[in-house]
Each structure stands twice: as structure tokens, then as C-alpha cells.
N, C-alpha and C. Protein backbone atom coordinates (compact mmCIF):
# COMPACT_ATOMS: atom_id res chain seq x y z
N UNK A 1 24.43 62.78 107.82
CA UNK A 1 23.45 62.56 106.77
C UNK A 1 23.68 63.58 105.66
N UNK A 2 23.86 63.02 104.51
CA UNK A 2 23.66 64.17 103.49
C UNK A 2 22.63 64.63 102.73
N UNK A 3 23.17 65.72 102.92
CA UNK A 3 21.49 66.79 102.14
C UNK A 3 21.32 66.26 100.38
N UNK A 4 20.17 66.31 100.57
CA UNK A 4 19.98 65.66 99.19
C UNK A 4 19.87 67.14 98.16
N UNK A 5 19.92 66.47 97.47
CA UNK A 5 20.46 67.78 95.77
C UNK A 5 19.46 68.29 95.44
N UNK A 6 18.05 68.03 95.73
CA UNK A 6 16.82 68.62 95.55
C UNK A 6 16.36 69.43 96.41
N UNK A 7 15.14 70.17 96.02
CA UNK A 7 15.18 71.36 96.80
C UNK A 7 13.84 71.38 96.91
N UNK A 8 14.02 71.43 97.99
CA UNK A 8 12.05 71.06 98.86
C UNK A 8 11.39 72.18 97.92
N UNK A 9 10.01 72.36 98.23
CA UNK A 9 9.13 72.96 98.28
C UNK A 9 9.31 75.04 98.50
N UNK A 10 9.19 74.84 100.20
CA UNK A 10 9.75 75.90 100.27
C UNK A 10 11.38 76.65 100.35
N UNK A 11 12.46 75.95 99.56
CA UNK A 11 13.48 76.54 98.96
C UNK A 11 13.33 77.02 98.08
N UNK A 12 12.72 76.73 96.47
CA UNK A 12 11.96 76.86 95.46
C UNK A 12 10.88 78.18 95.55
N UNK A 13 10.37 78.05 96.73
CA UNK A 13 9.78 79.56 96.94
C UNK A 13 10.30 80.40 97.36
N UNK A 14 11.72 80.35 97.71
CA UNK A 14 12.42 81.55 98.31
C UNK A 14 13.12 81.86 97.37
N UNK A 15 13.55 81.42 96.67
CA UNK A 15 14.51 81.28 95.22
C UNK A 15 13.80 81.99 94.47
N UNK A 16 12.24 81.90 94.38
CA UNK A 16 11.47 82.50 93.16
C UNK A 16 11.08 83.73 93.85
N UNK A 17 11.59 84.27 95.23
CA UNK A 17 10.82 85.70 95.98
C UNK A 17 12.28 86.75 95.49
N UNK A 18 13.49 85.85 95.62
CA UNK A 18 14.73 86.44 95.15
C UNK A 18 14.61 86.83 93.33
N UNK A 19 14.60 85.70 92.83
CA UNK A 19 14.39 85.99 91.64
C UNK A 19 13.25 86.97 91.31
N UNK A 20 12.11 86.82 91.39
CA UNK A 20 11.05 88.35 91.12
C UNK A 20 11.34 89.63 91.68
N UNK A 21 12.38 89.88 92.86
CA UNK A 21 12.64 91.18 93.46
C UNK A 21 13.74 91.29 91.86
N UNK A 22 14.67 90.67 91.76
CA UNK A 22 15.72 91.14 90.97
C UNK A 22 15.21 91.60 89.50
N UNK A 23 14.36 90.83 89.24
CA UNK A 23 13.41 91.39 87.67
C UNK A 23 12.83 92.81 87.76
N UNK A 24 12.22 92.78 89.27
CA UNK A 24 11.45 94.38 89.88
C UNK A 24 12.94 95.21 89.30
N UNK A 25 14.05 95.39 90.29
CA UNK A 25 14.90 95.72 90.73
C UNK A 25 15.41 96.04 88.67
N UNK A 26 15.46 95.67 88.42
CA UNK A 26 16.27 95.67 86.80
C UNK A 26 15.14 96.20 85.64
N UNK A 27 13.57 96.29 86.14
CA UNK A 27 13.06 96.63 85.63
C UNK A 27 12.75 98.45 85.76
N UNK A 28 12.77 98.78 87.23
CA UNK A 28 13.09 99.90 87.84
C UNK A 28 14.02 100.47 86.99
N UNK A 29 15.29 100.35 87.18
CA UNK A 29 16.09 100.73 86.34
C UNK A 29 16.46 101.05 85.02
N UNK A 30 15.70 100.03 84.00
CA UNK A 30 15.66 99.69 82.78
C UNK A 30 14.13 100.71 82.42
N UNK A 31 13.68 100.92 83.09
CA UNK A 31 12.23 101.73 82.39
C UNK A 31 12.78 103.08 81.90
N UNK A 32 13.33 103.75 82.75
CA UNK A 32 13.63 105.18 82.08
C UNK A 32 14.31 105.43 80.42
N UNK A 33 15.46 104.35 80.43
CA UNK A 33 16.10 104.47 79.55
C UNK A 33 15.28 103.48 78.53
N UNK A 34 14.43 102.91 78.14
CA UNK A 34 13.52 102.31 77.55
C UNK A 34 11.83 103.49 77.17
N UNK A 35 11.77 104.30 77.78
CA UNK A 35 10.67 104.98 78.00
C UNK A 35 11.75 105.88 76.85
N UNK A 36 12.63 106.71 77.19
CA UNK A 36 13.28 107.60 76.49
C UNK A 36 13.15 107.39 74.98
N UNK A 37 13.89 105.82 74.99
CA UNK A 37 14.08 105.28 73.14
C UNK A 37 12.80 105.06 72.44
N UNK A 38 11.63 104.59 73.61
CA UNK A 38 10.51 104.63 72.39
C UNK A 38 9.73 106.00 72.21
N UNK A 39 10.19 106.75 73.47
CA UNK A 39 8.92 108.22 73.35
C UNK A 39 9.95 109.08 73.10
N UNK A 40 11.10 109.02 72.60
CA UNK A 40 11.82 109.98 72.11
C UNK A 40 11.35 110.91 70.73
N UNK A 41 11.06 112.10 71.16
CA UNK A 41 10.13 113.24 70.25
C UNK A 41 11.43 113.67 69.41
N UNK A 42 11.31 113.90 67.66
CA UNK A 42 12.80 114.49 67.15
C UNK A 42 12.35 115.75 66.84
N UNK A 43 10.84 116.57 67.13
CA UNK A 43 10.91 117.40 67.35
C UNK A 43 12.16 118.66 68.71
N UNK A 44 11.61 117.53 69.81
CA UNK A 44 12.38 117.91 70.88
C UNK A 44 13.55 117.68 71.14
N UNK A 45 13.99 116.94 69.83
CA UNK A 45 15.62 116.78 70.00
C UNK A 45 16.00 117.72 68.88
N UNK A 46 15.16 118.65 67.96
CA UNK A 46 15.70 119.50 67.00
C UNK A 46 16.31 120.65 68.10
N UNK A 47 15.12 120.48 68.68
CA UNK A 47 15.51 122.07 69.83
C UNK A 47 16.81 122.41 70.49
N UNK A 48 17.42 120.97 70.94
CA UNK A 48 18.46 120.55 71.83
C UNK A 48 19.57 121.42 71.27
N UNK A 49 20.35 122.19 71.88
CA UNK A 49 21.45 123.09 71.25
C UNK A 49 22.47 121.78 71.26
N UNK A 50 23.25 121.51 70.07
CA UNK A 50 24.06 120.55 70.05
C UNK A 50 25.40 120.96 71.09
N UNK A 51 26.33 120.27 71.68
CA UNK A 51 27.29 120.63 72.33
C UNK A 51 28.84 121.20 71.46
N UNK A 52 28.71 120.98 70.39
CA UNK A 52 29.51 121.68 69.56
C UNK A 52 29.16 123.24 69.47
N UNK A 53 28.09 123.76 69.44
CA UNK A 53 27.75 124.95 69.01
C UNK A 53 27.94 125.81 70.64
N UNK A 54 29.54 126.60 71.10
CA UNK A 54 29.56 127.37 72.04
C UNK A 54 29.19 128.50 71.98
N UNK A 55 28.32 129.27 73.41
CA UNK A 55 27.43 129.99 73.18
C UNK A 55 27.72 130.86 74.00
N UNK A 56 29.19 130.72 74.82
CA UNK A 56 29.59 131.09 75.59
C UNK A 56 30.36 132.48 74.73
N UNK A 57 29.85 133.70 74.81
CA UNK A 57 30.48 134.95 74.11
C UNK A 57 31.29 135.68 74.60
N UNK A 58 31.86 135.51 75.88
CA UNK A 58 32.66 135.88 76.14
C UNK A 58 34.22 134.99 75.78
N UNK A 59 34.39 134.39 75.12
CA UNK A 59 35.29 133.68 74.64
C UNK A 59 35.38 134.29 73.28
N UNK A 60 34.79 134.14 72.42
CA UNK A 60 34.83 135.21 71.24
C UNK A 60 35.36 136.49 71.25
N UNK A 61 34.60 137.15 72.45
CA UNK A 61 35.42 138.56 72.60
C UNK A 61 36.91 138.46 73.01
N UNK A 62 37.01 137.47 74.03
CA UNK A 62 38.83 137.42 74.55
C UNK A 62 39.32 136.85 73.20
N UNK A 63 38.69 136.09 72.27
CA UNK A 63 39.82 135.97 71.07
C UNK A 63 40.29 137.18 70.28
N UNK A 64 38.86 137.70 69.92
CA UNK A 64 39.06 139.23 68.94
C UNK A 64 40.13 140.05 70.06
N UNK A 65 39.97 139.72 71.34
CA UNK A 65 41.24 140.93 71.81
C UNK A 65 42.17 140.51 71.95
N UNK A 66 42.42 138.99 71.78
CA UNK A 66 43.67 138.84 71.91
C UNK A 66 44.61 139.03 70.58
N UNK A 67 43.72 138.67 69.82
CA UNK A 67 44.71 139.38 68.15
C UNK A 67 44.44 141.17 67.59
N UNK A 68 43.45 141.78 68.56
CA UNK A 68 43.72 142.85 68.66
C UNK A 68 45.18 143.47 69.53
N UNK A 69 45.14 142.84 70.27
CA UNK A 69 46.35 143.16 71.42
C UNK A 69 47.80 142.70 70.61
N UNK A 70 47.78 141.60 69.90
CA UNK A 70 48.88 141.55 68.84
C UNK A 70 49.14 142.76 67.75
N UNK A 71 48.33 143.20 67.07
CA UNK A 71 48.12 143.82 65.98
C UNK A 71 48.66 145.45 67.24
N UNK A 72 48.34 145.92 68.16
CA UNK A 72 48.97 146.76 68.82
C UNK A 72 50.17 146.96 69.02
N UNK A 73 49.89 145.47 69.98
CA UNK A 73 51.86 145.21 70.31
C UNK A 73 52.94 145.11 69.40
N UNK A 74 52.37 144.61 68.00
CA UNK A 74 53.34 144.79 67.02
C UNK A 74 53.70 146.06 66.35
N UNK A 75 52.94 147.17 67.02
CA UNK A 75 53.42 148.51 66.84
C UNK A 75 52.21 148.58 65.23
N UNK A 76 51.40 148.04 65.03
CA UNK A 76 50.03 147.95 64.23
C UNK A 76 50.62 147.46 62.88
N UNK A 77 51.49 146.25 62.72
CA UNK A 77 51.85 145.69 62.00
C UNK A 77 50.93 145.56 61.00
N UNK A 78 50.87 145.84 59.66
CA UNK A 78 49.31 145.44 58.85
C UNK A 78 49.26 143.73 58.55
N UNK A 79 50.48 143.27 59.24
CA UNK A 79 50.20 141.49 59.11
C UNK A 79 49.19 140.82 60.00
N UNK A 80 49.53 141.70 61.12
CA UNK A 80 48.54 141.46 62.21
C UNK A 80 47.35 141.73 62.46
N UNK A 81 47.28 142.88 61.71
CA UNK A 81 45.74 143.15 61.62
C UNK A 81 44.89 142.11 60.58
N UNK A 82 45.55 141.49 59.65
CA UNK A 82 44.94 140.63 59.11
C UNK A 82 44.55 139.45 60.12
N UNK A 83 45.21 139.20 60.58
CA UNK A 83 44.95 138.13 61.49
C UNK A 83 43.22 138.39 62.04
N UNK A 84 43.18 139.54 62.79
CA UNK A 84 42.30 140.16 63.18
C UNK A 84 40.71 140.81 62.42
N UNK A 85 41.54 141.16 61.22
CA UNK A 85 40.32 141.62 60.38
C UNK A 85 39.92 139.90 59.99
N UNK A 86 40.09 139.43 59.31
CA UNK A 86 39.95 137.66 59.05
C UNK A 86 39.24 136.76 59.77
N UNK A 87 39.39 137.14 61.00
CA UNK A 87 38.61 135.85 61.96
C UNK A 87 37.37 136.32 62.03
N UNK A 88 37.16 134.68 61.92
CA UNK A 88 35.44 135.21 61.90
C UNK A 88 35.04 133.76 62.73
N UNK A 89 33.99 133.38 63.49
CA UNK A 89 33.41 132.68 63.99
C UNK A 89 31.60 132.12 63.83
N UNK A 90 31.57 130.77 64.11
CA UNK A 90 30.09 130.46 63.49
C UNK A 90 29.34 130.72 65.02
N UNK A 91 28.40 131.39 65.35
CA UNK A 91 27.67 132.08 66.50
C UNK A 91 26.29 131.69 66.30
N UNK A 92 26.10 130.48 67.52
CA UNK A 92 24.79 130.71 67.87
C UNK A 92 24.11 132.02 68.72
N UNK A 93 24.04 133.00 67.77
CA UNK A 93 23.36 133.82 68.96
C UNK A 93 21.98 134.03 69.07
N UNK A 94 21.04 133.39 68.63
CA UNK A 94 19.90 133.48 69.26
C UNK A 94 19.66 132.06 69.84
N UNK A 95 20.24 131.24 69.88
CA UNK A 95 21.03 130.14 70.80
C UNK A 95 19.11 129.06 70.34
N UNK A 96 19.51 128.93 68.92
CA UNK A 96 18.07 127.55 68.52
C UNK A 96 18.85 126.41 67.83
N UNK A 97 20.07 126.54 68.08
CA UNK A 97 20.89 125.16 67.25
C UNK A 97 21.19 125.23 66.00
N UNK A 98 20.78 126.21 65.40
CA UNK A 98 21.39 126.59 64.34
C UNK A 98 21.93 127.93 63.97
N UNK A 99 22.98 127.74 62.85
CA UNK A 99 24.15 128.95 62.30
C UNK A 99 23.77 128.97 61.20
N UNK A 100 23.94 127.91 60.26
CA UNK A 100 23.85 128.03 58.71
C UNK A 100 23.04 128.86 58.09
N UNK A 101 21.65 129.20 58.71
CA UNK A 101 20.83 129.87 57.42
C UNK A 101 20.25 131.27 58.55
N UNK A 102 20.89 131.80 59.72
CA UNK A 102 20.37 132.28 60.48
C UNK A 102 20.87 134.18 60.65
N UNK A 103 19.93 134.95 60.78
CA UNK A 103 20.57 136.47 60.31
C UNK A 103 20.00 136.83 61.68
N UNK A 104 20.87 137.54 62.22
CA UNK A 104 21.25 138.56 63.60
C UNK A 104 21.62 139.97 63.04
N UNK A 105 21.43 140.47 64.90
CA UNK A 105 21.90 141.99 64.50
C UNK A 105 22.86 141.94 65.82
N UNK A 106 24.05 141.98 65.69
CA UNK A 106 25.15 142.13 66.50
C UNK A 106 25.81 143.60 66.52
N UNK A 107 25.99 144.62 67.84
CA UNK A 107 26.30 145.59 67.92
C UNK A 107 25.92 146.33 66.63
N UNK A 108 24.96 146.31 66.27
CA UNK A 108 24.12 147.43 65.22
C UNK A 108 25.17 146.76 63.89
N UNK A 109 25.49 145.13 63.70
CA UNK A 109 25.86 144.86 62.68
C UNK A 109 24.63 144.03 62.33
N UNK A 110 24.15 143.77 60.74
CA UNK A 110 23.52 142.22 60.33
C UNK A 110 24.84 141.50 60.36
N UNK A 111 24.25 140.44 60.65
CA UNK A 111 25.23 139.18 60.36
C UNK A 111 24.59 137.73 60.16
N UNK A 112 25.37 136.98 59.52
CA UNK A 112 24.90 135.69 59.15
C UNK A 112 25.92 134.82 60.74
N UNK A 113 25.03 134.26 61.07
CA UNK A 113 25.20 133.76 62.26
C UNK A 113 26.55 132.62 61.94
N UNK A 114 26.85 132.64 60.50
CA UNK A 114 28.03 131.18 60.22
C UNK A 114 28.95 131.99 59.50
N UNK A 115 28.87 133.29 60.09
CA UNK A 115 30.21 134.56 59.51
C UNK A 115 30.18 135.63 60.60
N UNK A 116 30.66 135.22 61.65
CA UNK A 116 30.50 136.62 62.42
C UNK A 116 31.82 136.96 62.51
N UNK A 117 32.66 137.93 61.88
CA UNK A 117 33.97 138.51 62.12
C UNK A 117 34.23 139.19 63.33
N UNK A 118 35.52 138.83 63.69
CA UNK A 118 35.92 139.67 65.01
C UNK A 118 35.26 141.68 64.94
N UNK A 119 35.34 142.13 63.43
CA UNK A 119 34.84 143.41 63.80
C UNK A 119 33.35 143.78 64.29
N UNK A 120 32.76 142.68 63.60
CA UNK A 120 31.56 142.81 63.93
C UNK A 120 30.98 142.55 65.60
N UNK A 121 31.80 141.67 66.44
CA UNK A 121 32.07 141.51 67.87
C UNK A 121 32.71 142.59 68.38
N UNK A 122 33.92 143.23 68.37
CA UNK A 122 34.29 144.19 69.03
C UNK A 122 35.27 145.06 68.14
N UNK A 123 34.97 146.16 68.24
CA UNK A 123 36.31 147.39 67.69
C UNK A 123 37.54 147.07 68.13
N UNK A 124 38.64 146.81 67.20
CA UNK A 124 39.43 147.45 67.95
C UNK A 124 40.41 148.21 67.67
N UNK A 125 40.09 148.73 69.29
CA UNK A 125 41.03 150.59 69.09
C UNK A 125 42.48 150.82 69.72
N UNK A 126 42.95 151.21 69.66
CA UNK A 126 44.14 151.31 70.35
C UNK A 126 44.54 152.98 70.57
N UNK A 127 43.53 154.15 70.48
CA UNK A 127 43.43 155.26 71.07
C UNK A 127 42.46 156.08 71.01
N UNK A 128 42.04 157.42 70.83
CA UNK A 128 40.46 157.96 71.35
C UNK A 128 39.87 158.17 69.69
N UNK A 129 41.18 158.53 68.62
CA UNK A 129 40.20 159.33 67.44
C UNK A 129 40.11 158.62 66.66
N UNK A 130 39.19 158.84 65.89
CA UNK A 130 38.28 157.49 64.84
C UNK A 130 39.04 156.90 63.87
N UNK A 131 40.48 157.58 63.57
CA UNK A 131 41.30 156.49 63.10
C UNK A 131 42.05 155.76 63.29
N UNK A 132 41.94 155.68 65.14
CA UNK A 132 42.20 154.41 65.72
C UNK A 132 41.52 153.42 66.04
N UNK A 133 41.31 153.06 64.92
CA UNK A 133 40.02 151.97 64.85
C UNK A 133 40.47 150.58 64.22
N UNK A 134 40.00 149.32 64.22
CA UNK A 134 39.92 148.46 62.94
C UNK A 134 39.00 148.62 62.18
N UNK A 135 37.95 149.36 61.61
CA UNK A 135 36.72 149.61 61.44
C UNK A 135 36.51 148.12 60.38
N UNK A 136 35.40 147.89 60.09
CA UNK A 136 35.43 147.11 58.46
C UNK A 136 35.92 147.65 57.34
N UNK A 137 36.19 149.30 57.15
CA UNK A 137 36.34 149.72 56.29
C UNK A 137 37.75 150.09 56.37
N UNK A 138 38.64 150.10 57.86
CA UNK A 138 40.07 149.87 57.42
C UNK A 138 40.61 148.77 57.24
N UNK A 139 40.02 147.82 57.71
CA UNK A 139 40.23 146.65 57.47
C UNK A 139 40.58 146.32 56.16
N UNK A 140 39.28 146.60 55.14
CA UNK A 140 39.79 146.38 53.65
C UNK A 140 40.71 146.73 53.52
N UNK A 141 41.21 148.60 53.91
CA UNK A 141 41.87 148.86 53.12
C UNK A 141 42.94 148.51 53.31
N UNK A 142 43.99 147.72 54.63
CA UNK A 142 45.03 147.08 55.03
C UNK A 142 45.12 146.18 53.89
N UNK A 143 43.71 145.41 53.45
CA UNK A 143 44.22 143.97 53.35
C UNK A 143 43.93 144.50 51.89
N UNK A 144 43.94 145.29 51.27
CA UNK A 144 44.06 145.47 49.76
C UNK A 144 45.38 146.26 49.63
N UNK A 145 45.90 146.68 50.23
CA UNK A 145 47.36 147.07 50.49
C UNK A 145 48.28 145.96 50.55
N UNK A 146 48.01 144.75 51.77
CA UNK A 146 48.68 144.20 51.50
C UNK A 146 48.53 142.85 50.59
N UNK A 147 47.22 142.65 49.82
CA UNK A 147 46.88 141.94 49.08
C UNK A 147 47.23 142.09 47.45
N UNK A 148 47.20 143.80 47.20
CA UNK A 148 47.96 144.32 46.23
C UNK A 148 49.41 143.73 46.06
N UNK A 149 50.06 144.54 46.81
CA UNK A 149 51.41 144.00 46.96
C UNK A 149 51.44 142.31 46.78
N UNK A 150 50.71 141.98 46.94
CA UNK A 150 51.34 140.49 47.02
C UNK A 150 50.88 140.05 45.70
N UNK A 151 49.74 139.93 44.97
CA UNK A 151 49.38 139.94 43.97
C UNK A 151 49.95 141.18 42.42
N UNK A 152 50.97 142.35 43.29
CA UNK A 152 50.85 142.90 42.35
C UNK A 152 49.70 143.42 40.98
N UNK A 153 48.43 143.35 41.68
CA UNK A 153 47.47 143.72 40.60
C UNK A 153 46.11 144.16 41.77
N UNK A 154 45.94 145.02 41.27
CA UNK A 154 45.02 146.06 42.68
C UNK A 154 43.35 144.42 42.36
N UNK A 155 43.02 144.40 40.91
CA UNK A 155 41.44 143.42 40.86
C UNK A 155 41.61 142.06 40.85
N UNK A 156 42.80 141.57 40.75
CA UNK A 156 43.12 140.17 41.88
C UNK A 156 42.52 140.44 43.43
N UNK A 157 43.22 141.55 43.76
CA UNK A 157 43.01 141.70 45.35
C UNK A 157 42.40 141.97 45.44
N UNK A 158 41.49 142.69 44.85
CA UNK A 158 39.83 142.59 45.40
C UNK A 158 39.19 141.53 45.29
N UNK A 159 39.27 140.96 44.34
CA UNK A 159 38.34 139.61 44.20
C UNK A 159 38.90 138.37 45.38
N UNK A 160 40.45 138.61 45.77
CA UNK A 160 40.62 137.96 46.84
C UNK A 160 39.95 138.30 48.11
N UNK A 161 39.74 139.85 48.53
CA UNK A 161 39.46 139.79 49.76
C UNK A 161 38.03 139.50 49.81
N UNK A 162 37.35 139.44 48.15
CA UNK A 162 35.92 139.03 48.78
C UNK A 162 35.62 137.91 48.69
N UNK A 163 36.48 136.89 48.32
CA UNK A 163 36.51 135.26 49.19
C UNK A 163 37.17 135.50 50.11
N UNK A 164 37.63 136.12 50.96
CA UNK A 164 38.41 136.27 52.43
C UNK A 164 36.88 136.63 53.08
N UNK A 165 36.23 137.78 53.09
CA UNK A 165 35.36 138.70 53.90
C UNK A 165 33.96 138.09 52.99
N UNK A 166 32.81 137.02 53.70
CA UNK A 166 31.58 136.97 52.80
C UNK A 166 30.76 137.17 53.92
N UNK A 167 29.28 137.62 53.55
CA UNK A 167 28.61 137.69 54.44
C UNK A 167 27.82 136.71 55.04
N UNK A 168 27.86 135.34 54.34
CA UNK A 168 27.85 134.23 55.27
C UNK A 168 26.53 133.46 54.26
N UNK A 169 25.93 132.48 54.53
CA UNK A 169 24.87 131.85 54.15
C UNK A 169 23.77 132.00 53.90
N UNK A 170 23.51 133.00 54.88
CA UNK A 170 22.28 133.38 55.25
C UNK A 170 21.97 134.52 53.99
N UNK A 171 20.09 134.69 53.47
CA UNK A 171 20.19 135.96 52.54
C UNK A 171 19.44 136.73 53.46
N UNK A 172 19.91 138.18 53.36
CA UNK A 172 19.23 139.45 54.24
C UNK A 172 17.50 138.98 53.38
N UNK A 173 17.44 138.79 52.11
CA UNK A 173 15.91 138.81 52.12
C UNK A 173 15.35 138.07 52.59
N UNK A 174 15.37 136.80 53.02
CA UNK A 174 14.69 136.08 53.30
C UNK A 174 14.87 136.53 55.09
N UNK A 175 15.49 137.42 55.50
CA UNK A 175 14.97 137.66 57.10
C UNK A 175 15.05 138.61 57.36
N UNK A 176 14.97 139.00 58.43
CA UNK A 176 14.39 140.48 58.98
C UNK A 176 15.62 141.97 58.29
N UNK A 177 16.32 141.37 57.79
CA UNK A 177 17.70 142.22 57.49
C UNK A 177 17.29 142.82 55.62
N UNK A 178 17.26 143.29 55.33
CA UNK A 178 17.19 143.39 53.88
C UNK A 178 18.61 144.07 53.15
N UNK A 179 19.36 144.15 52.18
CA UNK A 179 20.29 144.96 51.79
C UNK A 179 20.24 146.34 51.72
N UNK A 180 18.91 147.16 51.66
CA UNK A 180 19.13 148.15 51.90
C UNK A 180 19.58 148.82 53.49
N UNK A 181 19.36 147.56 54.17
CA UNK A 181 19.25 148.20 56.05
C UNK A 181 20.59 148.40 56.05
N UNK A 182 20.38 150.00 57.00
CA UNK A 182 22.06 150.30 57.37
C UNK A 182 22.75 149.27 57.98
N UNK A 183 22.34 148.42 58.61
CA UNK A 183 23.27 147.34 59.85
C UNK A 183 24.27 146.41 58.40
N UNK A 184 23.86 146.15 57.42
CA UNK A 184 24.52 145.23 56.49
C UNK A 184 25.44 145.61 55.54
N UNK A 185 25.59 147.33 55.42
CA UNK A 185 26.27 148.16 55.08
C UNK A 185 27.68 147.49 54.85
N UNK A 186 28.42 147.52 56.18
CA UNK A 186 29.63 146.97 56.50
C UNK A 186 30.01 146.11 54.94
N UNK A 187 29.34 145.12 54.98
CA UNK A 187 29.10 144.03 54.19
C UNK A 187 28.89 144.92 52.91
N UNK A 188 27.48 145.41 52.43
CA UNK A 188 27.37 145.89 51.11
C UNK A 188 28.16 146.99 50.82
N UNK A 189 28.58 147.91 51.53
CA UNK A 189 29.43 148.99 50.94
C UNK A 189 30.71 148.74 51.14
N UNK A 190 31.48 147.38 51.85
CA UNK A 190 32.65 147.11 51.82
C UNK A 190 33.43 146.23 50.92
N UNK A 191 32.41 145.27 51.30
CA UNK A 191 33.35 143.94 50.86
C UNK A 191 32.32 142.96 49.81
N UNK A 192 30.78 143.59 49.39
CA UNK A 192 30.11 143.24 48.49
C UNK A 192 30.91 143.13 46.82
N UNK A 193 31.75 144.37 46.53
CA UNK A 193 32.04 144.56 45.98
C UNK A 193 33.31 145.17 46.00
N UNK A 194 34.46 144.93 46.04
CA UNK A 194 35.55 145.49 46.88
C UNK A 194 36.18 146.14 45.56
N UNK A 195 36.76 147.62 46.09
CA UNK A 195 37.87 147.86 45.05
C UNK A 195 39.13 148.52 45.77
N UNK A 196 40.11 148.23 44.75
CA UNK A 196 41.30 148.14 45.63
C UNK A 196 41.83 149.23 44.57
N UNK A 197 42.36 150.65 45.15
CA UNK A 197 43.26 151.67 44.58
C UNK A 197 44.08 151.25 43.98
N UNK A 198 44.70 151.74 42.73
CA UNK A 198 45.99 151.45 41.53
C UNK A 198 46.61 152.06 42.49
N UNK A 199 48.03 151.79 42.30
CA UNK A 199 49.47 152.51 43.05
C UNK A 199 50.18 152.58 41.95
């Protein structure tokens, strides 16, 4: 005998106990990510540290030493120290998602959180007395030595190294830093205004 193509009564109800578990079953699933898109707060997504912005500082420091450790090994090449005086990195360090308009105090430096130079992260020395240093202030004077020379004109090279060395976005007045505070020094008595010796 063949089964006929219609479907009794109670097939139709088993069909519809399958079908309503699978709606449960997909609705379960589907709520979270539906709950998210409509109650999504952009307050609480300002907060979110973006995944671009690494916050991880010990990576910063192994860079500054690793072009410190060049600038050594090259027997203190002043090419190399440029390398070194130059780098600078954008630092979340009070870690709120933003760099651009944000002023820190790093090792008793101010800094604009979207200019932090390797000196301002770590010294580096390569023996005990204070003019084995990179300080900020030998720094210039390498790179107006060798910025001179290359320009042949000492106020070219200043005005170059102070588009090389800026203190970043951020203004000391508008945050806790002001220009007179010693921490910004570096910045105002170095490279605010740079001058580079006649030879």
C-alpha cells in the first residue's frame, strides 16, 4: 500500500514542535548579537582603547635600546645617534584611547603623548660620566653638526632640526604642564628654538 503524500494530523504537529525548537534555538543565539547593535552605548565605545594604540612599553624601551646599542657599536657614529635621537613614538600612556591632544610626564619629562622620543623613554649611556649620555641636549648638538655640514649654513639647520624634534600636538597650557615647568625644558630650552654654532 502506498503512503499517501499528505500528512495526517499528528505529523503536522511534530513538524511544528521541530520547527518552534529551531526558532527558540536561533533565537538564543541571535539575541546577544542583536541586544549589542541596538543597546550599543558610543559613549562606551569612546572608552574602548582601539587595538592599534600599543600600550605595551616595554617594546618602546627595547626599540630606544636597540638603536642605542647601534649608535655604541658603531664606535658612537653621530649617524647613528641620529637614528636614535629622531625616533619618537605615539604613546598611549595614560592608556584612554587617545594620543593626539594628550600631555604626560614621562621620567620627569612633559610630553605630548603623539611625540614621545626615544630620549624622553630612556638615556642612553654607554659609560658612568655625564658625557656619556644622549641627553636632549647632545642630541641637538650631533644633529646640528651634522645638519650644518650638510646644509652648509648653521640657521638652515636649526630650523631643520626643529621640524625634526616638535613637542607634539598637545599645548602645555591647556594641561597640567605649563612652559614654564622644568619637565618641558628639554623641549623649550632645546629644540623650541634651536641654534646651531657658526664653524
Amino acid at each position: 500500500m502506498e503512503k499517501s503524500i499528505f500528512m495526517n494530523k499528528k505529523e503536522r504537529t511534530e513538524i511544528r514542535k521541530y520547527q518552534i525548537i529551531t526558532i527558540i534555538l536561533m533565537l538564543l543565539i541571535l539575541a546577544p548579537i542583536l541586544i549589542k547593535i541596538f543597546k550599543s552605548n558610543p559613549k562606551l565605545d569612546e572608552a574602548v582603547i582601539p587595538e592599534s594604540v600599543d600600550i605595551d612599553f616595554d617594546k618602546y624601551i627595547t626599540d630606544c635600546d636597540a638603536l642605542c646599542k647601534r649608535f655604541t657599536d658603531s664606535k658612537r657614529n653621530p649617524s647613528e645617534a641620529l637614528a636614535y635621537c629622531e625616533k619618537y613614538f605615539e604613546i598611549d600612556l595614560d592608556k584612554n584611547g587617545r594620543t593626539a591632544s594628550d600631555a604626560s610626564i614621562l621620567n620627569n619629562h612633559g610630553v605630548c603623548e603623539d611625540r614621545v622620543y626615544c630620549f624622553n623613554i630612556k638615556e642612553c649611556t654607554w659609560g658612568s660620566s655625564s658625557r656619556s649620555r644622549l641627553t636632549p641636549e647632545k642630541c641637538k648638538d650631533i644633529m646640528c653638526d651634522i645638519y650644518t655640514e650638510k646644509y652648509t649654513d648653521n640657521t638652515t639647520a636649526a630650523k631643520y632640526i626643529e621640524s625634526r624634534i616638535k613637542f607634539g600636538s598637545c599645548n602645555p597650557k591647556d594641561s597640567e604642564l605649563t612652559q614654564e615647568d622644568s619637565s618641558v625644558s628639554w623641549w623649550t630650552d632645546t629644540y623650541q628654538n634651536v641654534h646651531c654654532r657658526s664653524y
